[in-house]
Structure formats: C-alpha cells, structure tokens
Protein backbone atom coordinates (compact mmCIF):
# COMPACT_ATOMS: atom_id res chain seq x y z
CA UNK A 1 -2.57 5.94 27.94
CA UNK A 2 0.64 7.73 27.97
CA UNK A 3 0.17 11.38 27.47
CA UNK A 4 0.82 12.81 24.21
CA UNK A 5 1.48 15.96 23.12
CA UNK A 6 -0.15 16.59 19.75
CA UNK A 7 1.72 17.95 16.71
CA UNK A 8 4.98 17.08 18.67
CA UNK A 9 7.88 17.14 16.38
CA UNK A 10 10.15 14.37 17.80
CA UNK A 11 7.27 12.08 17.82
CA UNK A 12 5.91 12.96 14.11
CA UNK A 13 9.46 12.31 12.81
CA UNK A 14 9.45 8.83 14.80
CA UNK A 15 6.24 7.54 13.89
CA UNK A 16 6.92 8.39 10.14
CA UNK A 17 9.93 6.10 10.47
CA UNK A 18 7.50 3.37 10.29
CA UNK A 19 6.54 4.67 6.77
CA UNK A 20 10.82 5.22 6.15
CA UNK A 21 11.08 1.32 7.32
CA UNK A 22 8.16 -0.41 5.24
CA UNK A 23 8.05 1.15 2.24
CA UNK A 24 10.96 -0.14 1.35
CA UNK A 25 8.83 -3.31 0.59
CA UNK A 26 6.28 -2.19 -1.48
CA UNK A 27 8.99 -0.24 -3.76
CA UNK A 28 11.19 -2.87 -3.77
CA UNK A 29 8.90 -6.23 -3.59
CA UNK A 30 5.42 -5.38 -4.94
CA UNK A 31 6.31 -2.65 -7.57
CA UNK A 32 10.23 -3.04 -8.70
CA UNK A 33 12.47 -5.61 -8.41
CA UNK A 34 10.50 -8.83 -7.15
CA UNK A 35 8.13 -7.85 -10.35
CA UNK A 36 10.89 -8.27 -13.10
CA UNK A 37 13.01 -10.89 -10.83
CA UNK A 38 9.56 -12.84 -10.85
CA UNK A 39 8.39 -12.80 -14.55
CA UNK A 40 11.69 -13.79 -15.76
CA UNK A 41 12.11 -16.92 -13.49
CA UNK A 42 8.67 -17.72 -14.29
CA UNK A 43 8.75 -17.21 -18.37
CA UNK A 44 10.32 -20.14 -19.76
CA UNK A 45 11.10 -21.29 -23.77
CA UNK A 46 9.09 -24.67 -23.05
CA UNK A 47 5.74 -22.82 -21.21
CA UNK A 48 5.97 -19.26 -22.36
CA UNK A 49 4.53 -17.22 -18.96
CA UNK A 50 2.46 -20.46 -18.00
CA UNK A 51 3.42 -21.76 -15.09
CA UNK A 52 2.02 -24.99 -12.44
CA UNK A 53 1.42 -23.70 -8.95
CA UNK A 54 0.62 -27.10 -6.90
CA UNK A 55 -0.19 -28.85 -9.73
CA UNK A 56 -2.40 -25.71 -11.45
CA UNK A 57 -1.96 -24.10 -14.84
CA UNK A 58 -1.82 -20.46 -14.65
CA UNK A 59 -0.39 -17.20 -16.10
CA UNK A 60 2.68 -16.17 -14.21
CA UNK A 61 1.71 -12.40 -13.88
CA UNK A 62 -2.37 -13.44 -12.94
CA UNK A 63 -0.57 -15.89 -10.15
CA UNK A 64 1.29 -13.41 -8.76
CA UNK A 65 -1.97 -10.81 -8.56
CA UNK A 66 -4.13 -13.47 -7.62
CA UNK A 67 -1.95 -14.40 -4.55
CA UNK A 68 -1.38 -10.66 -3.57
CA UNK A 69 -5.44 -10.61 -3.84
CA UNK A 70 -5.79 -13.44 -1.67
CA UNK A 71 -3.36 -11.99 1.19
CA UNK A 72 -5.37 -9.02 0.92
CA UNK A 73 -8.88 -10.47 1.53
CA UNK A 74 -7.79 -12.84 4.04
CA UNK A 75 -6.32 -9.42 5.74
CA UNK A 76 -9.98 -7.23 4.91
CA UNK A 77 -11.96 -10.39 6.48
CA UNK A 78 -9.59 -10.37 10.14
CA UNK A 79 -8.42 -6.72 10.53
CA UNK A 80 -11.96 -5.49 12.13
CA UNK A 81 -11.14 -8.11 14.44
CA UNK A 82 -7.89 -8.03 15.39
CA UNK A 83 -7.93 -3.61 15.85
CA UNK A 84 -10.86 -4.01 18.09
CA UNK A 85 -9.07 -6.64 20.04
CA UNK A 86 -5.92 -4.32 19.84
CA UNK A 87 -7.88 -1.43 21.08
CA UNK A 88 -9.81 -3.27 23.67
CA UNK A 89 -6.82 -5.06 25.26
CA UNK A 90 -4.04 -1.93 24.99
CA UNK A 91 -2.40 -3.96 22.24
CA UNK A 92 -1.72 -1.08 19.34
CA UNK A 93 1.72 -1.22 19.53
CA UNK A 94 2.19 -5.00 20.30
CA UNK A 95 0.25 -6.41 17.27
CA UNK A 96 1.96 -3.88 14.93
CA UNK A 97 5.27 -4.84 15.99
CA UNK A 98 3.82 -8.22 15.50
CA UNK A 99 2.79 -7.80 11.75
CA UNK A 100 5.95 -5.86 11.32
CA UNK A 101 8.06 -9.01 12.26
CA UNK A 102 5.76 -11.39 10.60
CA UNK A 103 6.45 -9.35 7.32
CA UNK A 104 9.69 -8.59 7.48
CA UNK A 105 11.27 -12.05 8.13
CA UNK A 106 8.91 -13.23 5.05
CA UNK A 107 10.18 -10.80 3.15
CA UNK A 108 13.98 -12.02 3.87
CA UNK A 109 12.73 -15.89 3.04
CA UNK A 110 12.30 -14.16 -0.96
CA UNK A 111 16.21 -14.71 -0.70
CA UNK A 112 15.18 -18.59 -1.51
CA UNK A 113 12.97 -18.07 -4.10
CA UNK A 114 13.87 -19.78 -7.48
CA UNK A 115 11.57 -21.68 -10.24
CA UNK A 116 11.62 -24.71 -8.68
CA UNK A 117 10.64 -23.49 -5.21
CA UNK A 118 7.66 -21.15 -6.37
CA UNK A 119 5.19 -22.90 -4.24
CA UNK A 120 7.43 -22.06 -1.17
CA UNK A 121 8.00 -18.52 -3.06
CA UNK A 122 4.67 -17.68 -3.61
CA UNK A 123 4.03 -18.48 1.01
CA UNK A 124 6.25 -15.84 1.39
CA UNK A 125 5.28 -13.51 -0.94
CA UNK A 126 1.96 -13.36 0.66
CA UNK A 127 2.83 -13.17 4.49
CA UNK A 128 5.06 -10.63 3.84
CA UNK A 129 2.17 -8.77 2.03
CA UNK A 130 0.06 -9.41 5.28
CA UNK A 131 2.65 -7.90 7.66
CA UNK A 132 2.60 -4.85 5.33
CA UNK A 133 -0.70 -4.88 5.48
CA UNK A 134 -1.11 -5.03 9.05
CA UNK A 135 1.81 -2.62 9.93
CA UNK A 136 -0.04 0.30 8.09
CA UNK A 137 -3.37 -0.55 9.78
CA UNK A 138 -1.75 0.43 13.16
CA UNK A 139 0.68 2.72 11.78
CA UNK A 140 -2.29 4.94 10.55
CA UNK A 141 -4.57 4.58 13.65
CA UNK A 142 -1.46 7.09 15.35
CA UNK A 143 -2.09 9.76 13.22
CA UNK A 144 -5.09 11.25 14.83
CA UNK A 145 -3.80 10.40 18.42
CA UNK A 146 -0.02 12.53 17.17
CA UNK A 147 -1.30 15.32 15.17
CA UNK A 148 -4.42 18.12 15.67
CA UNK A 149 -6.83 18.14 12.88
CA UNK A 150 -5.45 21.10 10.87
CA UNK A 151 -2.29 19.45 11.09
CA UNK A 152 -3.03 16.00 9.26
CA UNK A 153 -2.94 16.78 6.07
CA UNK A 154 0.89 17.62 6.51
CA UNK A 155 1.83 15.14 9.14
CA UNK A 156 0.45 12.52 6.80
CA UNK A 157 2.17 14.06 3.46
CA UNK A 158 5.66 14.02 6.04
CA UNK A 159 5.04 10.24 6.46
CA UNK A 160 4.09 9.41 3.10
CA UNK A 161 7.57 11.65 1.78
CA UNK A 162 9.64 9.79 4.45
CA UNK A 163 8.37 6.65 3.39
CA UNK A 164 9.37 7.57 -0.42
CA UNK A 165 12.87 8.75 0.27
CA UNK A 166 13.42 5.64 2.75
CA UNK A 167 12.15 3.08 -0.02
CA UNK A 168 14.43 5.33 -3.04
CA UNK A 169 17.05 5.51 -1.04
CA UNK A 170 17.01 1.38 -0.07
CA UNK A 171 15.93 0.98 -4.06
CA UNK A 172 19.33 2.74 -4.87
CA UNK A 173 21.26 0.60 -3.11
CA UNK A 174 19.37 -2.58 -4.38
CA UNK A 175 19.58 -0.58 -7.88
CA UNK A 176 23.44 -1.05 -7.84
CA UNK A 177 23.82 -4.53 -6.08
CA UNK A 178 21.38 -5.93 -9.38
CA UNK A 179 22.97 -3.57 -12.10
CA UNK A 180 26.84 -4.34 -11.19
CA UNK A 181 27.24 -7.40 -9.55
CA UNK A 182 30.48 -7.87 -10.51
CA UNK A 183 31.72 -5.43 -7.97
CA UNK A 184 30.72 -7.97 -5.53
CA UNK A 185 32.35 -10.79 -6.95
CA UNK A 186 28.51 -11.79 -8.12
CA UNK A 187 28.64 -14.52 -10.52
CA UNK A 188 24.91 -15.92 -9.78
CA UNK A 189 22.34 -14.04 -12.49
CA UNK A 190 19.48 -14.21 -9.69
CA UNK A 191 21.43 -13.88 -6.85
CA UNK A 192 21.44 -10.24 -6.63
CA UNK A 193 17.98 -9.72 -7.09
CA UNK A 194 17.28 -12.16 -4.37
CA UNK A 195 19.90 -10.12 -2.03
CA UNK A 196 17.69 -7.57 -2.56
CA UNK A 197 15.12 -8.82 -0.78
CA UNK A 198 16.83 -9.66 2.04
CA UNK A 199 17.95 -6.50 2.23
CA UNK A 200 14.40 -4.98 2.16
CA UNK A 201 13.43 -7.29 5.00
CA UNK A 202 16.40 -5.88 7.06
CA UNK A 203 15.75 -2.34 6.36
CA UNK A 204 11.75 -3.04 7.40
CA UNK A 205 12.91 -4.87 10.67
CA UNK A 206 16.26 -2.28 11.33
CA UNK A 207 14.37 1.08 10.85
CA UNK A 208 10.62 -0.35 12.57
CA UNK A 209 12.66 -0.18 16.20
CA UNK A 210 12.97 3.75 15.76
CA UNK A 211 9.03 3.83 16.11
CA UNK A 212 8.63 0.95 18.00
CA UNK A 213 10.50 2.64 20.92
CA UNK A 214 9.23 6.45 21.34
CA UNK A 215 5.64 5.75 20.11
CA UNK A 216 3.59 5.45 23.02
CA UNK A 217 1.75 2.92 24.40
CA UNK A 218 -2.21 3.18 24.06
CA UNK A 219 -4.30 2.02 26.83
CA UNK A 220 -7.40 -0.13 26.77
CA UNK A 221 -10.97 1.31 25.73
CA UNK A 222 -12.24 -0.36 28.88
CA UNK A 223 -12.14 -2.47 31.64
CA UNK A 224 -12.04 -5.80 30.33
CA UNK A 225 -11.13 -8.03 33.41
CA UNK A 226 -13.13 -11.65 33.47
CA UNK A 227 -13.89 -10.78 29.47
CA UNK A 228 -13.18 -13.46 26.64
CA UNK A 229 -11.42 -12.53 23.48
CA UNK A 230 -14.78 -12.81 21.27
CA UNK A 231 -16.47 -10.62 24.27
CA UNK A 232 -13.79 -7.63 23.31
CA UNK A 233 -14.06 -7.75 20.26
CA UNK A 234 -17.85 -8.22 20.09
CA UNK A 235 -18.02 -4.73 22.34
CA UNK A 236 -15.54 -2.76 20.58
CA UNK A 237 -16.45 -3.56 17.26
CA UNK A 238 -19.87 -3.14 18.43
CA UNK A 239 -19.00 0.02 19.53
CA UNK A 240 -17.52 1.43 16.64
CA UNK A 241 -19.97 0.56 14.61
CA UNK A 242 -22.45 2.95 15.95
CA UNK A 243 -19.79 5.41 16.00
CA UNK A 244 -19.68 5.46 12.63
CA UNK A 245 -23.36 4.96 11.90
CA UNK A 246 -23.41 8.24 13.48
CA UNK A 247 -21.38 10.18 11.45
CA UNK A 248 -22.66 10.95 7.37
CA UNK A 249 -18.99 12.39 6.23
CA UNK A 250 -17.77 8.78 6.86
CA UNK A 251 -20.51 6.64 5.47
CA UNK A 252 -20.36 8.96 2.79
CA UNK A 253 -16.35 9.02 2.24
CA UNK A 254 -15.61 5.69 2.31
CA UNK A 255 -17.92 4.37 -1.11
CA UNK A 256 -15.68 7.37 -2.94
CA UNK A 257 -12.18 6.21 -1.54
CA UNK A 258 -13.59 2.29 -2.48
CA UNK A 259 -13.75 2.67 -5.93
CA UNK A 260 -10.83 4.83 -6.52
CA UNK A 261 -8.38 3.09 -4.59
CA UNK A 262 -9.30 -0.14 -6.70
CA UNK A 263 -7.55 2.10 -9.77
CA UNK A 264 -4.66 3.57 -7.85
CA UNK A 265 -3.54 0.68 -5.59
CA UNK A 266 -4.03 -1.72 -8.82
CA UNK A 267 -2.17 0.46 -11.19
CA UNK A 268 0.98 0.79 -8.39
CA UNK A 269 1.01 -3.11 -7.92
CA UNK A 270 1.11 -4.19 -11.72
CA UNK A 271 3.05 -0.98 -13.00
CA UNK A 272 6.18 -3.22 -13.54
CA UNK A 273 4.62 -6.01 -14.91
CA UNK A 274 2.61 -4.25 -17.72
CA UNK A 275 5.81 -1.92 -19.13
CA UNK A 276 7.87 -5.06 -19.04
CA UNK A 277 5.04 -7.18 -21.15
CA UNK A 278 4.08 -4.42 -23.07
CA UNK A 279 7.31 -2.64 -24.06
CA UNK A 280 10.25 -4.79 -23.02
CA UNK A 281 12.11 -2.51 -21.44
CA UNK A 282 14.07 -4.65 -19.21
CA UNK A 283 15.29 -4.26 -15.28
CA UNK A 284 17.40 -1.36 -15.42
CA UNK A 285 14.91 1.04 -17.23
CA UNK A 286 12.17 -0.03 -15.56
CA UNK A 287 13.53 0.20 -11.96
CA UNK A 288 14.85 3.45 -13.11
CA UNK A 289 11.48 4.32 -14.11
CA UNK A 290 9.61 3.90 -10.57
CA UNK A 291 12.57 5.89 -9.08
CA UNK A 292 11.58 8.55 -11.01
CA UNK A 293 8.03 7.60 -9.77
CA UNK A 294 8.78 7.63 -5.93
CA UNK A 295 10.76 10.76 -6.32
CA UNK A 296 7.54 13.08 -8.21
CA UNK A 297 5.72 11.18 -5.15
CA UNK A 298 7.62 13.48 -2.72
CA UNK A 299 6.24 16.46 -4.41
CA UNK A 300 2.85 15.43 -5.23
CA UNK A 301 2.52 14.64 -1.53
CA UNK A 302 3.30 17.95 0.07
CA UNK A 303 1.56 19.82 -3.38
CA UNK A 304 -1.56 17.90 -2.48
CA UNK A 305 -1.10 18.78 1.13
CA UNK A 306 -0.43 22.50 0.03
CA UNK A 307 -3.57 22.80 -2.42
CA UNK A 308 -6.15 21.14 0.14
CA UNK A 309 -5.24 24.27 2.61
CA UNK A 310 -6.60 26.33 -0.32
CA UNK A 311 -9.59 24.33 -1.80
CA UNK A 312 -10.67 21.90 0.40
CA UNK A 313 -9.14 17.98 0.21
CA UNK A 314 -12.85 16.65 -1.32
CA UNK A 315 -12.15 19.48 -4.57
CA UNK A 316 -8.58 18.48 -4.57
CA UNK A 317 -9.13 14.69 -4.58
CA UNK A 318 -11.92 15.11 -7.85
CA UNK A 319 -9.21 16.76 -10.15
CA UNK A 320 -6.27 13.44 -8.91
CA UNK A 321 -9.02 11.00 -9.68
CA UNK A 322 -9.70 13.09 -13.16
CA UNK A 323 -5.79 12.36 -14.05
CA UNK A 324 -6.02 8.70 -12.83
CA UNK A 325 -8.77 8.31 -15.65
CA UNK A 326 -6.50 9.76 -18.29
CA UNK A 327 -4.00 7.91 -16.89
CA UNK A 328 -5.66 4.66 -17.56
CA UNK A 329 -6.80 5.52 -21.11
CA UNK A 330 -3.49 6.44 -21.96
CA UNK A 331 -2.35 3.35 -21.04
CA UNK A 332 -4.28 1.26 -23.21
CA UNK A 333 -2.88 3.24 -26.36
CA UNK A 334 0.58 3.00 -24.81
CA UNK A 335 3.43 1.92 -27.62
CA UNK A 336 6.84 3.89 -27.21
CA UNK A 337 8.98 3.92 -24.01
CA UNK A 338 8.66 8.10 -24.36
CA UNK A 339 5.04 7.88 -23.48
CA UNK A 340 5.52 5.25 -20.63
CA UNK A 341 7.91 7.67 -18.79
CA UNK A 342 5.87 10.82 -19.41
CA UNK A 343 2.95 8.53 -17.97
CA UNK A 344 5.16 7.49 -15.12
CA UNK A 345 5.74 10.89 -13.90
CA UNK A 346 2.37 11.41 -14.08
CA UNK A 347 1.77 8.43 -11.96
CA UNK A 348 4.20 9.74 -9.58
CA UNK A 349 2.62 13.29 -9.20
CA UNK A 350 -0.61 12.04 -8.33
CA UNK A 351 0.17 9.22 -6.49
CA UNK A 352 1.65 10.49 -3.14
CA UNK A 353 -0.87 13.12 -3.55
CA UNK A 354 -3.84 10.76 -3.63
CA UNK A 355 -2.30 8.62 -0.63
CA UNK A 356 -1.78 11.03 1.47
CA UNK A 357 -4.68 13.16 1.11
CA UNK A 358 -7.46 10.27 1.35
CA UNK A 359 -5.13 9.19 4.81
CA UNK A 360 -5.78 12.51 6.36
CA UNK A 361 -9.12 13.18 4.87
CA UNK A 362 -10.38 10.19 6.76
CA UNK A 363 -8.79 11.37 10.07
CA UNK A 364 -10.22 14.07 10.00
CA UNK A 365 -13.46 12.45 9.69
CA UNK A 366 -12.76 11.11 13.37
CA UNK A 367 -14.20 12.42 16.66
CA UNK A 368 -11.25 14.14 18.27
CA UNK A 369 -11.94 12.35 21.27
CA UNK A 370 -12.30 9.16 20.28
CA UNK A 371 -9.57 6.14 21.58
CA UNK A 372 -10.31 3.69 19.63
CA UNK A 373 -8.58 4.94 16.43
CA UNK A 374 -7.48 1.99 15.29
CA UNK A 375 -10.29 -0.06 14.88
CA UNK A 376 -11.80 3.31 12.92
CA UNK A 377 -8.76 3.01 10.69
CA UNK A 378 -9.61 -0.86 9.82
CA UNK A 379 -12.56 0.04 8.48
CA UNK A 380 -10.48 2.47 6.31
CA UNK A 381 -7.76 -0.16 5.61
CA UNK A 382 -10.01 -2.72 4.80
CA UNK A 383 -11.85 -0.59 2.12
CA UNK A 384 -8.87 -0.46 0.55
CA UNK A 385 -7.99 -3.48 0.81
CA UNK A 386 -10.97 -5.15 -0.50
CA UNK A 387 -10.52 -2.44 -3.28
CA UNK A 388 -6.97 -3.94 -4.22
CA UNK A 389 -8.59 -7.65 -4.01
CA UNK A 390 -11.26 -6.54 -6.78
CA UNK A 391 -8.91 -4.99 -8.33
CA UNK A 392 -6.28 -7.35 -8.80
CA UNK A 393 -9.06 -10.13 -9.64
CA UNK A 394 -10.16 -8.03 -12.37
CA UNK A 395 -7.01 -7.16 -13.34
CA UNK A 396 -5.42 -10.84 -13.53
CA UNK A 397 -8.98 -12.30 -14.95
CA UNK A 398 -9.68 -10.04 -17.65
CA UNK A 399 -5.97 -10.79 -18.68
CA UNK A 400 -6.10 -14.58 -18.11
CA UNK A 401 -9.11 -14.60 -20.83
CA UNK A 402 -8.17 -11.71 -23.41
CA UNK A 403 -4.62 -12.76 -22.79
CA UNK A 404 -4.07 -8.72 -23.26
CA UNK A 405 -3.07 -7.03 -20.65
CA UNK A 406 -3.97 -3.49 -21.81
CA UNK A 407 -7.57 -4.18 -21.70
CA UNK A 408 -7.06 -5.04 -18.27
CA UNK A 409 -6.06 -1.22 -17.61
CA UNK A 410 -8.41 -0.03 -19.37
CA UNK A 411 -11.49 -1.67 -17.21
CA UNK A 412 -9.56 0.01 -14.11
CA UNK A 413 -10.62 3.64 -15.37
CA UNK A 414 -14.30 2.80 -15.03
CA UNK A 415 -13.49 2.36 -10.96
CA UNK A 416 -12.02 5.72 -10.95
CA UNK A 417 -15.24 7.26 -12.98
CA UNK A 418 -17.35 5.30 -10.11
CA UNK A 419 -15.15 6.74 -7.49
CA UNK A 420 -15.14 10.38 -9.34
CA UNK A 421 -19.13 10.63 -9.24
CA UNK A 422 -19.19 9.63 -5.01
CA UNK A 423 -16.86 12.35 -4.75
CA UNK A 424 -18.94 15.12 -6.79
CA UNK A 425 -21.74 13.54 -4.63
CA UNK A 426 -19.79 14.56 -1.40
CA UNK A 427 -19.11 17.88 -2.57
CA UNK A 428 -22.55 18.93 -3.79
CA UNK A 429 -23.59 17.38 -0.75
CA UNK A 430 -21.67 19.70 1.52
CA UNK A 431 -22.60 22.84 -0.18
CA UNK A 432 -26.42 22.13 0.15
C-alpha cells in the first residue's frame, strides 16, 4: 500500500472530488430534472400516467421506482462480493473507476431517451444508478484509510458539502440550458432536458480523474498467488465477517441506520415526483426548489458535524430522525406550495446532516488498523441499499393500489419511528 498520511489536506480535497463529480447525478438524474423530464414524456391524454414497459401496464412514477429498486438490489446482492474481491486482489481504485465509467457513459445514453424508446430509457437509467452505486461503495471505504478518527466527522461533512456545491453548481447550469433554450437556438421542447444529462455524465466522468489520479493505490489483504476468484472472495468475506461479529457498536448500528435510511433515501428519490403530482408546480419551481434543498444541505452537513463534537453523533442522529418523522406527516397534509418549500428546507437541513453523520459514525465503528475497509463499507452500502429497495417497493406499491401518493409518504414515517427506537436502544445501551 502506498503510504498515506492521515488527515492530509491535498488528499481530503481530492478524494472529495469524487463526491464534487457524482453528485451531480443524483441532483440532476434521480431527484431534479430526469424526474419532471420523465413524468411528462410518460403522461399522455390517451393513458393518463399509464404506461407499457415491454408489453406491461404500469404507473409511470411506480416504473421508474421500481427500476431504481431493482438496480439497487441487484447492487446489495453483488457488492459483498465484488469489495472483498477488490480488497483481496488490490483492486479499490480499479473497480471504482470501473463503476464510475460504467455510470457515467449510461448516464450520457439519457440524451436518447424519448417515449418511444423507454424500454432502452429505462437500461440506462438503471446502469447509471449502479455505477453510482458502486462509485460511493469505494469512494467511502477511503475515508477511514485518509482521515484519523476524530477527524471523520468533518472530512465526511467536507465531502458531502463538496458534493452539494459540485451537483448546484452543474444543476445551475442545466437550470438555464432547460429554462431559456432559446439562447441556444433550442427549438426541441425535450431537447434541453436531455442535454442535461449528457452534461451530468460529462461532469461525473471530467471531475472523477481529479481523484482517480492522487488517491492512492491500496494493496492486497494477502497473498493470493495460485488462488481462484471464488477462493478470494470466500476468505475475505469470510474474514470480515468475523470482524464484525466481533464488534457490538456495529451489529448494533447498522439495524438503526436500516430503517432510517429507508425514509431518507426514499423521500430524496421521489421528492420531485410527489410536489409535481401533488401540487403542479412545474420544472422551474420545482428544480428551484431542490436548489434550495442542496444549498441548506451545505449547512446541515457541517452543523451536524459541529453538534456531534458536543453531544455525541448517536444523540445527534435521534433528534434528525425526530424531524424526518414530522417531515413525513407533514407531507401527507401537504396542500399549498408555501408549505412544500418550508418542508423543503427542512429536508435540506437535515439531510446533509443525516448523510454525513451516519458515513462517519460507521467509520468510526472500524478497527483503525484494519485494510480491508472496503468490504466493511459494503456491508454499510448495502444496508442502505436494501433500505432504498424496500423503500421504493413500498413506496411505488402502496401508490400503484391507493393510486394516492401521499399515503405512500406517510407509511415511510413508520421506518423512521423503527429506526428512532434502535437508536434510543444504542444510546441507553452505551450509558449502562
């Protein structure tokens, strides 16, 4: 392994270029633009928001959380695998860039997506989910490995506020391209949303080399000359397995972060999607709106950061999870565009607080002198990502069959009740 100086500035600021470079997607893609761009090419006069994916009759918005679901599973099922390869081999930084390519070119195929290639669309839309998906994974197993315990609650609130301005400052210039086409000579109504997306898969490839060059390479966990690829992974996964048996602040962390993340990573995906059905407000107050979002996100990020110096991340995280519960309620009674913003900023506070705190919390949770940090990361990526598949199930099925999408929100608060009572658990159990 290359030798690395923790808490070194240079290499903080380069490895939270990764967040500056891929957040770009889930701003743009999974929360903003793609959300609107996608319900209106999919609501018709003849089928209303039903639409036939190979030959299947389903609701545009449940198609589009269903598929995200499905790229997420198929990502919680492999990732164990494919970080204990990763560590096993020396391959961290190979099978991120990897997953990083994989999503970003997806993300520039969007640029074909009309009506009448949805099928195609839809491909797309989940592999360049997957190479977000996988990107973080790796991205995350760094932090331990770049910054000393009582520094990873900041280093990770620095990532997750690069990440924000990188994906505002991308979202403004996709903001103008969709709002005044006509200073481009844009004649095309879905042409500038679909230049959009190219863009964001440009910006995730572009920005990705700045990490991609000064992080360094990891070497392998052991000798693995004359082993087979199932061998490797067999033994590392093995490996970390009893690591973690071994340690109750994990076993006892990850239930807690389960149940919440369902709520938070749900409520992010479908934001744009339920103030567009439920209000009408249309693309530019909407995109508008989770600007606003990813800008409070800043603060709440380095305010969460600030307040777990002075009470401890486990107290900190059980009064976020408190406001996520209001959140949702208030959600379900939503009816004026007033309340949706004052809700949105809301969002926004706790959000990038929530993020980066349960990130850092679960570092560290890690041995300090533990290698393998990226397979211990996939167990913490793929509880959240198996959260986000239950969540967006429940979220497109209870909408599919009540055909009311506010019920759907409301279910979500009873994950973040679940997750709120693990977390009291924790904290009583760390004080007896």
């Amino acid at each position: 392994m290359e030798a690395i100086v923790k808490n070194n500035k240079k290499l903080i600021r380069s490895w939270a270029m990764f967040d500056w470079a891929n957040s770009a997607y889930n701003l743009v893609i999974t929360s903003t633009i793609f959300p609107v761009y996608y319900t209106a090419i999919t609501t018709t006069k003849e089928h209303g928001d039903v639409v036939r994916f190979f030959g299947i009759e389903v609701v545009n918005t449940a198609l589009s959380n269903f598929s995200l679901a499905f790229a997420y599973l198929l990502m919680s099922f492999s990732l164990p695998f494919i970080s204990s390869y990763a560590d096993a081999k020396g391959k961290k930084k190979q099978i991120m860039k990897f997953f990083t390519y994989v999503g970003a070119v997806a993300c520039m195929c969007l640029f074909f997506f009309k009506l009448e290639t949805l099928e195609i669309g839809i491909i797309c839309f989940v592999l360049a989910a997957m190479g977000y998906i996988g990107g973080v994974l790796f991205n995350n197993s760094y932090l331990p490995l770049l910054a000393t315990v009582d520094q990873q609650d900041k280093v990770s609130a620095q990532g997750f506020a690069y990440g924000y301005i990188g994906c505002v400052t991308l979202q403004i210039l996709c903001f103008i391209v969709v709002l005044k086409p006509e200073w481009f000579g844009i004649t095309d109504a879905s042409l500038p949303a679909r230049i959009s997306f190219l863009m964001v898969g440009l910006w995730w490839l572009g920005f990705s080399m700045i990490p991609f060059k000064y992080l360094p390479k990891i070497d392998a966990t052991e000798n693995n000359t004359g082993k087979s690829f199932v061998q490797n992974v067999r033994n590392e996964f093995g490996h970390v397995i009893q690591k973690i048996k071994g340690i109750p602040e994990i076993k006892q962390f990850l239930p807690a972060f389960f149940f919440y993340a369902i709520g938070v990573q749900t409520l992010m995906i479908v934001a744009s999607s339920f103030g567009e059905k439920i209000l009408h407000l249309g693309a530019e107050r909407l995109i508008a709106t989770i600007l606003l979002i990813q800008l409070v996100a800043i603060l709440g990020a380095f305010l969460m950061s600030y307040l777990s110096t002075l009470f401890g991340n486990i107290k900190v995280l059980i009064v976020v999870v408190m406001i996520w519960i209001g959140i949702c309620i208030a959600a379900f009674y939503l009816s004026t565009p007033l309340q949706f913003y004052i809700i949105a900023a809301l969002v926004g506070l706790v959000m990038g607080g929530i993020q980066s705190l349960s990130r850092s919390t679960y570092s560290k949770l890690i041995p300090t002198d533990i290698k393998d940090t990226t397979a211990f990361f996939s167990f913490y990526d793929v509880t959240e990502k198996v959260a986000i598949v239950i969540g967006l199930f429940s979220f497109g099925f209870i909408e599919q069959v009540t055909h009311n999408i506010r019920y759907s929100a409301l279910v979500l608060s009873l994950f973040f009740v679940i997750g709120l009572l693990l977390l009291v658990r924790i904290l009583v159990s760390n004080k007896s």
